[in-house]
Each structure stands twice: as C-alpha cells, then as structure tokens.
Protein backbone atom coordinates (compact mmCIF):
# COMPACT_ATOMS: atom_id res chain seq x y z
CA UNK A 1 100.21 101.79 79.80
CA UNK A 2 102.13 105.11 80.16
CA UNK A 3 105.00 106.29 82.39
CA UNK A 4 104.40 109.75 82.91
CA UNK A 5 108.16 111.95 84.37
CA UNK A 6 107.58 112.98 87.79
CA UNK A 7 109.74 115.49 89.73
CA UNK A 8 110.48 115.33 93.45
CA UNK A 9 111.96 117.82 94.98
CA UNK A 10 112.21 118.92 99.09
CA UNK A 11 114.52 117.75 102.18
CA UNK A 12 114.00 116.76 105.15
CA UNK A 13 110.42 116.58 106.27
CA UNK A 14 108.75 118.41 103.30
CA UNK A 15 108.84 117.25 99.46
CA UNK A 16 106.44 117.50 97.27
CA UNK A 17 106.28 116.46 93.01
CA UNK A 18 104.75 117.31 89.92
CA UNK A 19 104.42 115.45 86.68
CA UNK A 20 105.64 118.26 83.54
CA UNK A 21 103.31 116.33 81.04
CA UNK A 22 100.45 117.36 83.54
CA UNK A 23 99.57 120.14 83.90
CA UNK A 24 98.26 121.08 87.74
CA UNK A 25 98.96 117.60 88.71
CA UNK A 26 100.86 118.13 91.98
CA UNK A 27 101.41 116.47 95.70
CA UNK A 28 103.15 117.13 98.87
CA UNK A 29 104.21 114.75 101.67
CA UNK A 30 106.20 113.95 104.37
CA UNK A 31 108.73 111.43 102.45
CA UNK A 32 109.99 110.67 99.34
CA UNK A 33 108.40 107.71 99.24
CA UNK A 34 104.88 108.96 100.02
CA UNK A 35 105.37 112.01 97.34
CA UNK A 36 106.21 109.25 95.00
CA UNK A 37 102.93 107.01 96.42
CA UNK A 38 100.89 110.09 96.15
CA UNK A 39 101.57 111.14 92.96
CA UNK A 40 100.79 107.44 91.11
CA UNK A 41 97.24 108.16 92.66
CA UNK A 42 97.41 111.77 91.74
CA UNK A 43 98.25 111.04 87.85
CA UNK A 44 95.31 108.18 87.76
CA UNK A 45 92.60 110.81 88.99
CA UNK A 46 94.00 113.70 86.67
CA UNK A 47 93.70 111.43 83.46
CA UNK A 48 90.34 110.01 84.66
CA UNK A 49 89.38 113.61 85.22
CA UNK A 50 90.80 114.76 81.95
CA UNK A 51 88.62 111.62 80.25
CA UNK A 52 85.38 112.17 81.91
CA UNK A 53 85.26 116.28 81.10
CA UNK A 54 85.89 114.85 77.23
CA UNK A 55 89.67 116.76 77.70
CA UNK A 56 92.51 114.89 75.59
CA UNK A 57 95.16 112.94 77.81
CA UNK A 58 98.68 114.45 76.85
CA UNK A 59 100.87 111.53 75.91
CA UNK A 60 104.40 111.50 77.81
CA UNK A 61 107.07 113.79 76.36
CA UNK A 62 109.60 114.63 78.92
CA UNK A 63 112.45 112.04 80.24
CA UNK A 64 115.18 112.60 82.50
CA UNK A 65 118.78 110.89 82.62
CA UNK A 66 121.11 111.86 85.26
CA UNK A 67 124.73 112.25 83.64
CA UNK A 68 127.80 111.23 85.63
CA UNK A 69 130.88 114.22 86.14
C-alpha cells in the first residue's frame, strides 16, 4: 500500500487538492474534509486508470513536514 502527498488548499466554502506524484489527479469540494474524501477516490481511479491503459504507476516521492517558528 502507498500514501500518495496530497495538497489542499481553499477557505471558506471552496477547496480543492491535488496529489504532486499524479499528474492531473485533482478535486474540488465544499470542505476540507470532502476534498480530502474525494481525493482517496480520485487517486484509486487514476492508478486503476494508469494500470488498465498499460501506463506505469509513479511511486510516491514528495513528503511534507510543517516546521515550527
């Protein structure tokens, strides 16, 4: 099993997320949480796409750390 980085970003009532190891793999929602809902689904049909057009599946590169100031 892989955990692939994703980015949300947005305020308010509009956010949306995108995974940097995937290429075109992108959602928008109301929430956080539903961005963040979304996107698991979102990464599990791009790889399954990716697999069934006989594309390679990138393997996870980027992490992210927050860094206290």
């Amino acid at each position: 099993m892989n955990e692939y980085l994703v980015v949300i970003e947005g305020s308010g009532d509009s956010f949306s997320a995108f995974a940097p190891d995937l290429p075109g793999c992108v959602v928008a929602g109301d929430s956080p949480e539903e961005v963040e809902q979304l996107m698991a689904e979102a990464v599990a049909l791009h790889i399954e796409s990716l697999r069934s057009h006989g594309e390679s599946v990138p393997e996870p590169q980027r992490a992210a750390r927050y860094v206290a100031i």
